[in-house]
Each structure stands twice: as structure tokens, then as C-alpha cells.
PDB file of N, CA and C in Angstrom:
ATOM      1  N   UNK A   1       0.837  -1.185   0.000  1.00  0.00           N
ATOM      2  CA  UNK A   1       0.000   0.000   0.000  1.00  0.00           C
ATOM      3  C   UNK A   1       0.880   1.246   0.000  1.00  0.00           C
ATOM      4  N   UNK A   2       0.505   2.185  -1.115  1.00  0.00           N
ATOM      5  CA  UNK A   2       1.528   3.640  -1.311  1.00  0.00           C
ATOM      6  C   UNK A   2       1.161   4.214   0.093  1.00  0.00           C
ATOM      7  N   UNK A   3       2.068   5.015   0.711  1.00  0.00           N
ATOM      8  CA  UNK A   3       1.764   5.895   1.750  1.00  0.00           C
ATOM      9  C   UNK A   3       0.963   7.271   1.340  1.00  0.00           C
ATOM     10  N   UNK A   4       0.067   7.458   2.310  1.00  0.00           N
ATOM     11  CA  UNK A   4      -1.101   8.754   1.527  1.00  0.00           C
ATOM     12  C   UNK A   4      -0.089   9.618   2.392  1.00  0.00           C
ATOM     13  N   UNK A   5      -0.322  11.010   1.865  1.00  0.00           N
ATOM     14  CA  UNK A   5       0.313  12.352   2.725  1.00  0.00           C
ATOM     15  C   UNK A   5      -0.489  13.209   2.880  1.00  0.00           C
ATOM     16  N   UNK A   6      -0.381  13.349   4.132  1.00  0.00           N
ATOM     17  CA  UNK A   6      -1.889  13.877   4.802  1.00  0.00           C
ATOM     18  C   UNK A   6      -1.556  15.654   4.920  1.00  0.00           C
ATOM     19  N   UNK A   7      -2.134  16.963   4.547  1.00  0.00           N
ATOM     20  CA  UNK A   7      -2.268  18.053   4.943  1.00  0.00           C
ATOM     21  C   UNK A   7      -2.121  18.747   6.014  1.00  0.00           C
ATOM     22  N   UNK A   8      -1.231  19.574   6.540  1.00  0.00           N
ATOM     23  CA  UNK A   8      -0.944  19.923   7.549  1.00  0.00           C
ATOM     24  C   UNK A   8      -0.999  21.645   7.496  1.00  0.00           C
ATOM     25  N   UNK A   9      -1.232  22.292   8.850  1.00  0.00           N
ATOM     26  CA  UNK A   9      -0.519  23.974   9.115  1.00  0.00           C
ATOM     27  C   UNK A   9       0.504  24.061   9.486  1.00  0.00           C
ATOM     28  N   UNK A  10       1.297  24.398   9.238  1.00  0.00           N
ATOM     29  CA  UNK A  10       2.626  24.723  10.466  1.00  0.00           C
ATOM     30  C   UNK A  10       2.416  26.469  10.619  1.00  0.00           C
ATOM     31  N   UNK A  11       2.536  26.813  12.133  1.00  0.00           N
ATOM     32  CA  UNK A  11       2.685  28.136  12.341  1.00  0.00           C
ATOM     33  C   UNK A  11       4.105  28.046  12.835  1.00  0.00           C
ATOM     34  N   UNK A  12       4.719  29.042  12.490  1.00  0.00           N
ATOM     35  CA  UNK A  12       6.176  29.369  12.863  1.00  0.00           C
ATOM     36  C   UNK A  12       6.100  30.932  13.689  1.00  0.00           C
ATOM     37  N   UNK A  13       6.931  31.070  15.065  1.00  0.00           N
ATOM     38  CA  UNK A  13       6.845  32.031  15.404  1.00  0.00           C
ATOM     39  C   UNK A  13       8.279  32.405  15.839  1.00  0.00           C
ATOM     40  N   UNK A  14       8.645  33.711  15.961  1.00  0.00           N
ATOM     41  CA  UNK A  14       9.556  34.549  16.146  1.00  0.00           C
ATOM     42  C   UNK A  14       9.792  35.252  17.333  1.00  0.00           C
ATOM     43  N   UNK A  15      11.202  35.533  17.966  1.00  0.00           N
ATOM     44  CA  UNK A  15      11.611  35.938  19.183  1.00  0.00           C
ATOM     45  C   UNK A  15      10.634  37.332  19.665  1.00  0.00           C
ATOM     46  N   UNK A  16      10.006  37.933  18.667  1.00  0.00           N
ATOM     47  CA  UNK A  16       9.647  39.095  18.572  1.00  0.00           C
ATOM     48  C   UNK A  16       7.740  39.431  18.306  1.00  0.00           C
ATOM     49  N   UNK A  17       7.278  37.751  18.061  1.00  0.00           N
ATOM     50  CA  UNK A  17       6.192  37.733  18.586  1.00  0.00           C
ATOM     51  C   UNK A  17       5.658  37.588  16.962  1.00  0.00           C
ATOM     52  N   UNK A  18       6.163  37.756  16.202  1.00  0.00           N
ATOM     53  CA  UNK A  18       5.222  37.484  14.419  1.00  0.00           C
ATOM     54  C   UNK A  18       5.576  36.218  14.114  1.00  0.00           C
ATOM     55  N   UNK A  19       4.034  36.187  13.410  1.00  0.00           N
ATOM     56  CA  UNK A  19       3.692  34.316  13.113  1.00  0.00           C
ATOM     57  C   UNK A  19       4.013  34.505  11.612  1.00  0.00           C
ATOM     58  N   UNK A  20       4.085  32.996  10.875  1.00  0.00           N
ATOM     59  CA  UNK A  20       4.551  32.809   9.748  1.00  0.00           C
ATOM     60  C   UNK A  20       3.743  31.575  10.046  1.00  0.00           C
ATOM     61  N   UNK A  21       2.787  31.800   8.940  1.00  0.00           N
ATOM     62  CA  UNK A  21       1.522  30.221   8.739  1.00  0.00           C
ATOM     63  C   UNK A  21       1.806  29.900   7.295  1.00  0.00           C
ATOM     64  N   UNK A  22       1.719  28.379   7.612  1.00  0.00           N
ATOM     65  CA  UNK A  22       2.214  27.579   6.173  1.00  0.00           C
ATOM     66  C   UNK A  22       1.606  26.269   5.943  1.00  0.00           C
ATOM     67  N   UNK A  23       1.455  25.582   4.755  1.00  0.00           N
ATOM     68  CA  UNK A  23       0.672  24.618   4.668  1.00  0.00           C
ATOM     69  C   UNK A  23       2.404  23.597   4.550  1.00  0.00           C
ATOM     70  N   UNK A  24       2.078  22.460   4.818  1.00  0.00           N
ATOM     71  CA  UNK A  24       3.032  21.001   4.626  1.00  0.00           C
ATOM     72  C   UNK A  24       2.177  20.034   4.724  1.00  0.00           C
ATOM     73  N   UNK A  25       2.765  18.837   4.093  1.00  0.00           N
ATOM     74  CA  UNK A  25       2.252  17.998   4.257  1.00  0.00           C
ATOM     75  C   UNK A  25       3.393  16.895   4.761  1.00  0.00           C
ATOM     76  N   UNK A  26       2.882  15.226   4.630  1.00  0.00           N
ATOM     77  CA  UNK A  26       3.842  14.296   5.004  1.00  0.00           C
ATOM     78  C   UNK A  26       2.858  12.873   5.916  1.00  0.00           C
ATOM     79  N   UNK A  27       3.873  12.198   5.484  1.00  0.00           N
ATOM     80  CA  UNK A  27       2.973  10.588   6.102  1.00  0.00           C
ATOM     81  C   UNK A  27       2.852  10.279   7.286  1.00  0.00           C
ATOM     82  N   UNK A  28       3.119  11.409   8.176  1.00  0.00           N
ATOM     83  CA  UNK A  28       3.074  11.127   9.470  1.00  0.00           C
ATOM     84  C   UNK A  28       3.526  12.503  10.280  1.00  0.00           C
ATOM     85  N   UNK A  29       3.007  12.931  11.819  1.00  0.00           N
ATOM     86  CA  UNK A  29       3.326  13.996  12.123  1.00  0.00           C
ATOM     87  C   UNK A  29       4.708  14.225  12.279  1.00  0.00           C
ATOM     88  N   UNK A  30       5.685  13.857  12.366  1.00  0.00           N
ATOM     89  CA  UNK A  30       7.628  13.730  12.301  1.00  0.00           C
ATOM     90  C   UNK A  30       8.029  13.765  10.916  1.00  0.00           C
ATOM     91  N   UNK A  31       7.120  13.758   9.910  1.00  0.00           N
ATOM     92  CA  UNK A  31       7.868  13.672   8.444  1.00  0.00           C
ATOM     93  C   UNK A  31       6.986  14.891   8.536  1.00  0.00           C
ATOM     94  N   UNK A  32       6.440  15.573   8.418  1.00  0.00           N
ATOM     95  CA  UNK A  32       5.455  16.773   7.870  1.00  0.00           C
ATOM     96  C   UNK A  32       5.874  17.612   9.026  1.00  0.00           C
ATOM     97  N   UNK A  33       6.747  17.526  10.219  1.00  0.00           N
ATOM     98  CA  UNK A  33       7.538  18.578  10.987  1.00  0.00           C
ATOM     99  C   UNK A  33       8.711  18.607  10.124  1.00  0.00           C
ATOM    100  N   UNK A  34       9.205  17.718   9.735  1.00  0.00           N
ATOM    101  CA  UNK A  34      10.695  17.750   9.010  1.00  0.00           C
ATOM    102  C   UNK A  34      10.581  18.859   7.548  1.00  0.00           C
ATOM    103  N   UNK A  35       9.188  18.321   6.882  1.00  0.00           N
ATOM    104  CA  UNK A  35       8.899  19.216   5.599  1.00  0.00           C
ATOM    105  C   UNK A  35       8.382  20.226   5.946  1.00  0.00           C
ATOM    106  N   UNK A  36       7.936  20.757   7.136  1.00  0.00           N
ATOM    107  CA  UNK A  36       7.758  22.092   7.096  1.00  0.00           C
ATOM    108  C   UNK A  36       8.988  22.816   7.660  1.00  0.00           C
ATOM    109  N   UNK A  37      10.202  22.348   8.120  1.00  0.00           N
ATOM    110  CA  UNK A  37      11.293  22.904   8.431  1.00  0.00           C
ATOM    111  C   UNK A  37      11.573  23.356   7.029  1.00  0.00           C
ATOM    112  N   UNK A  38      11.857  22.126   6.531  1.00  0.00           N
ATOM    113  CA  UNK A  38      12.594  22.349   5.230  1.00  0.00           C
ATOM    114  C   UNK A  38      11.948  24.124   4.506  1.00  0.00           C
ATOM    115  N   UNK A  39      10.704  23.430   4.332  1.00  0.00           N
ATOM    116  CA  UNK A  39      10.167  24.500   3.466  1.00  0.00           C
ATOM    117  C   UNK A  39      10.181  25.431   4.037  1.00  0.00           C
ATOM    118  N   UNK A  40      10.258  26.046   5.484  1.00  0.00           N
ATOM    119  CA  UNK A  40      10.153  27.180   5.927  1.00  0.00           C
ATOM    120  C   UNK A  40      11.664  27.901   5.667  1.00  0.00           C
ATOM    121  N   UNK A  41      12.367  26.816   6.117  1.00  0.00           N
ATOM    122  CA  UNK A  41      14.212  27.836   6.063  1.00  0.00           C
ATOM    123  C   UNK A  41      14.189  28.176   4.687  1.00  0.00           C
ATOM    124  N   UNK A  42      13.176  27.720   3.634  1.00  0.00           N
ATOM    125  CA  UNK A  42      13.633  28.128   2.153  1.00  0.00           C
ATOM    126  C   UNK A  42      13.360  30.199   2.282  1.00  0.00           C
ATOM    127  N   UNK A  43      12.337  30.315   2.827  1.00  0.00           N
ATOM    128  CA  UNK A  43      11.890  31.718   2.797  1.00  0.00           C
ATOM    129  C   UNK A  43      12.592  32.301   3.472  1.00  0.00           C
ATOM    130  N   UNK A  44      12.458  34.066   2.558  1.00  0.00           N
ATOM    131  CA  UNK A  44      13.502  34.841   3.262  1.00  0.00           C
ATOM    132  C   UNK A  44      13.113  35.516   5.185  1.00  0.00           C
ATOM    133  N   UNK A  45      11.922  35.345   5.695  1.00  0.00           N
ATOM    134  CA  UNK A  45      12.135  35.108   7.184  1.00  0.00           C
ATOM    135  C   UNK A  45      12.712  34.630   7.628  1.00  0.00           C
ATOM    136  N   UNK A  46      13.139  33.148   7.132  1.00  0.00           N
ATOM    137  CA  UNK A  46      14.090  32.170   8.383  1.00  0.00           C
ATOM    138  C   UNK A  46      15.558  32.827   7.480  1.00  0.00           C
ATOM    139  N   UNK A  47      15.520  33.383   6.462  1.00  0.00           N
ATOM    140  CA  UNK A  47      17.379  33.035   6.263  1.00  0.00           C
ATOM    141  C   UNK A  47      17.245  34.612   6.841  1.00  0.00           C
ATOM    142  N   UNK A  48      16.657  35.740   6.979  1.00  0.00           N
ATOM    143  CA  UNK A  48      16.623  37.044   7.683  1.00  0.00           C
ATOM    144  C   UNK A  48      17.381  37.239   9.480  1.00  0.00           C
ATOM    145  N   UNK A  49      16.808  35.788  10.090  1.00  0.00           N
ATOM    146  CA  UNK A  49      16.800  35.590  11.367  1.00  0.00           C
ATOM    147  C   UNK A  49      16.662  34.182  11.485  1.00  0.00           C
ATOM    148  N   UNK A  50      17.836  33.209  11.316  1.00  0.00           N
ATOM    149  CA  UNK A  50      17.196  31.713  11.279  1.00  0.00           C
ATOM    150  C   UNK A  50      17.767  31.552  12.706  1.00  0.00           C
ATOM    151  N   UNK A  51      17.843  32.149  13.972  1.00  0.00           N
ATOM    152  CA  UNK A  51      17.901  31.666  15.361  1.00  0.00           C
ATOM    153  C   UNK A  51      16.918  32.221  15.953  1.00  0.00           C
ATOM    154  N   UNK A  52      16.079  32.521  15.376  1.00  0.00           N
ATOM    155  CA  UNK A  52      14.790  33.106  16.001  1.00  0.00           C
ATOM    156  C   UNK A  52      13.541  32.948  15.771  1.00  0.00           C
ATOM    157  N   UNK A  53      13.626  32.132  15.240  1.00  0.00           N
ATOM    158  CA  UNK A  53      12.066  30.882  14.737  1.00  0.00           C
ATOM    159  C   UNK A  53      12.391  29.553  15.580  1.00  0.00           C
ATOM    160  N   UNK A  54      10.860  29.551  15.827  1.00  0.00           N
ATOM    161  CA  UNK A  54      10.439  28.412  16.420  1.00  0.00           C
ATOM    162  C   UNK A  54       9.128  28.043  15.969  1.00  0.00           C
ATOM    163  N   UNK A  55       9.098  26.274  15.890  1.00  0.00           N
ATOM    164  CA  UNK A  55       7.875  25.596  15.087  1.00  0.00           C
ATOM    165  C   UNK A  55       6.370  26.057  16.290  1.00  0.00           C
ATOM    166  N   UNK A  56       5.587  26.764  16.382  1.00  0.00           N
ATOM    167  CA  UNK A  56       4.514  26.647  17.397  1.00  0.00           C
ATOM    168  C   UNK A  56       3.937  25.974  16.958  1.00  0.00           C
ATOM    169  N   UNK A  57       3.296  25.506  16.050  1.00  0.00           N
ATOM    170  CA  UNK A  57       1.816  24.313  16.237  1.00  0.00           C
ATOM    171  C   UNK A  57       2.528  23.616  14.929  1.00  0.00           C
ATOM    172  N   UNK A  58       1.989  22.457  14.868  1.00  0.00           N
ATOM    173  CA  UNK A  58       1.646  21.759  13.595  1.00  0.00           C
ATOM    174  C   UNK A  58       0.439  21.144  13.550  1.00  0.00           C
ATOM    175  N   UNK A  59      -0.679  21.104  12.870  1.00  0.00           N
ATOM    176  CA  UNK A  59      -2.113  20.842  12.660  1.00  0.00           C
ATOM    177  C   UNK A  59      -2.755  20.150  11.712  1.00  0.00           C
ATOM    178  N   UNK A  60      -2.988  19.065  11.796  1.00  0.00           N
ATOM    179  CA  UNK A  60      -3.479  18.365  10.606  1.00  0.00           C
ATOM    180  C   UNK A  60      -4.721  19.242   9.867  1.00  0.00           C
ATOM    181  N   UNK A  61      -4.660  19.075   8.509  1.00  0.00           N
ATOM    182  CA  UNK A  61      -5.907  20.194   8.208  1.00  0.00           C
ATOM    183  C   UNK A  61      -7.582  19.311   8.557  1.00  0.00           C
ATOM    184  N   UNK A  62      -7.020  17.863   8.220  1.00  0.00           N
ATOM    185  CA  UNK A  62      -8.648  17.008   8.500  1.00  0.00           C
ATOM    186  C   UNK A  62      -8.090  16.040   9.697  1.00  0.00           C
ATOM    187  N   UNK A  63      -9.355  16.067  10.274  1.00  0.00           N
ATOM    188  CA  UNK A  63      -9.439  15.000  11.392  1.00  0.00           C
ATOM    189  C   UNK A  63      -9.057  13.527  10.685  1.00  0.00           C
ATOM    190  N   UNK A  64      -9.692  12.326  11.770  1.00  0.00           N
ATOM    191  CA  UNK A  64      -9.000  11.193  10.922  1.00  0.00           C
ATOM    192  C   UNK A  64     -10.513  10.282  10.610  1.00  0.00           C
ATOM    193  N   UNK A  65     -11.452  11.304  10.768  1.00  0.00           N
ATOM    194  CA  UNK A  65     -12.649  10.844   9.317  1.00  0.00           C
ATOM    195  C   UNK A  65     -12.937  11.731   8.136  1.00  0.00           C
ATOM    196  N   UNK A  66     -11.853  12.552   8.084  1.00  0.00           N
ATOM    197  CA  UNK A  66     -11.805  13.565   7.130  1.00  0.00           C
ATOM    198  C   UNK A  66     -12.481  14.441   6.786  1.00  0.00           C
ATOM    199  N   UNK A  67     -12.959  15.252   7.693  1.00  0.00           N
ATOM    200  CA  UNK A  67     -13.591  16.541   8.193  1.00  0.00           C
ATOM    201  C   UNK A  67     -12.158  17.633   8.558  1.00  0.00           C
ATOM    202  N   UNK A  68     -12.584  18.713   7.459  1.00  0.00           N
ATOM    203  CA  UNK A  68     -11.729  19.609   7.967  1.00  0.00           C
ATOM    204  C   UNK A  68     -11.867  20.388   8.956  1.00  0.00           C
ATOM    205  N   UNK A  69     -10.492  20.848   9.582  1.00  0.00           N
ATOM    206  CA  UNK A  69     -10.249  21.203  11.016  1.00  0.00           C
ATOM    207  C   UNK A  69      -9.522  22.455  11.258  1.00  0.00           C
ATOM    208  N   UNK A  70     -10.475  23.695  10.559  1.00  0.00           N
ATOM    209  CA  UNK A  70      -9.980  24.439  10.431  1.00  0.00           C
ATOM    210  C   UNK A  70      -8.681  25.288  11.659  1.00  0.00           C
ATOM    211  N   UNK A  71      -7.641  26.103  11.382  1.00  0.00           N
ATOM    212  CA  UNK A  71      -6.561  26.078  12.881  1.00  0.00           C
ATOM    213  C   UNK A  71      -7.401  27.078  14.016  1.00  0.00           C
ATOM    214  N   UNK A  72      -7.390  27.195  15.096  1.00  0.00           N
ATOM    215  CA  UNK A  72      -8.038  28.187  16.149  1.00  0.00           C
ATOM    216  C   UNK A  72      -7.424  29.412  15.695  1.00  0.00           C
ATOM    217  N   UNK A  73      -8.354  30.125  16.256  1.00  0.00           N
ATOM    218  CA  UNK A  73      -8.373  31.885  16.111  1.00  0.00           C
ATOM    219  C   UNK A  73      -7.156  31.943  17.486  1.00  0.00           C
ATOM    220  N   UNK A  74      -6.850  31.111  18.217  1.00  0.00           N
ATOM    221  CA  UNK A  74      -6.011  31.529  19.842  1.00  0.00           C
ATOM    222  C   UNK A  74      -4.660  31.286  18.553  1.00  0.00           C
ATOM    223  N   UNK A  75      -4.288  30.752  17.664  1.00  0.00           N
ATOM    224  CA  UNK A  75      -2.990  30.562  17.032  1.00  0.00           C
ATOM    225  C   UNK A  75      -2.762  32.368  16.382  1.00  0.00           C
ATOM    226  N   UNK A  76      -3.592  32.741  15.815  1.00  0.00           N
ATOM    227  CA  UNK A  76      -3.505  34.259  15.294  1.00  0.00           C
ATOM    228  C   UNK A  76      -3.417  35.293  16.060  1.00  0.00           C
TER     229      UNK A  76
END
């Protein structure tokens, strides 16, 4: 069986209090933290200040009967 890759948020936040929200995906929550690293250090925020980001949430976008799950208003 192919592995499905499930939809994710990653919010990224900064020493200074600004969020950076991003979609990733990946086959599991540890591979879809790894791809949203990746993809985040690509943008010029993390290479601006890359010791001053930190991952705050990662969020699947659907539950696991596949209802989407939209992220809380407390993350914004």
C-alpha cells in the first residue's frame, strides 16, 4: 500500500512575537515537521533571522474521518 500524505498547518513564530503560517504535508506527524522545516528555512524570514524561529503548532488540516479542522483563532 503507497503511503497517503496527509495536509498539515505549520505556524512558525519569532523571538519578537510574528507568526509565519504555512501549509506542509507528510505521512506522518515527524515527516510533515521535518517538511515544514525544510520549506520554511527556504523563505527569506528564516534566512533574515534563522535563530529566532520556532515551530509553534503543527495541525493536521482534516481529522481522521476527514472533516476539515480548520486552525483556532487563539494561534492568530
Amino acid at each position: 500500500m503507497k503511503p497517503i500524505m496527509k495536509a498539515y498547518t505549520a505556524i512558525f513564530l519569532n523571538t519578537w512575537g510574528e507568526r509565519y503560517s504555512m501549509f506542509a504535508d507528510g505521512i506522518s506527524d515527524t515527516h510533515a515537521n521535518a517538511r515544514a522545516w525544510i520549506k520554511f528555512m527556504k523563505t527569506q524570514f528564516y534566512k533574515d533571522a534563522p535563530d529566532a524561529w520556532d515551530m509553534e503548532s503543527l495541525t493536521p488540516l482534516f481529522d481522521e474521518n476527514g472533516v476539515y479542522t480548520p486552525a483556532s483563532e487563539e494561534s492568530f
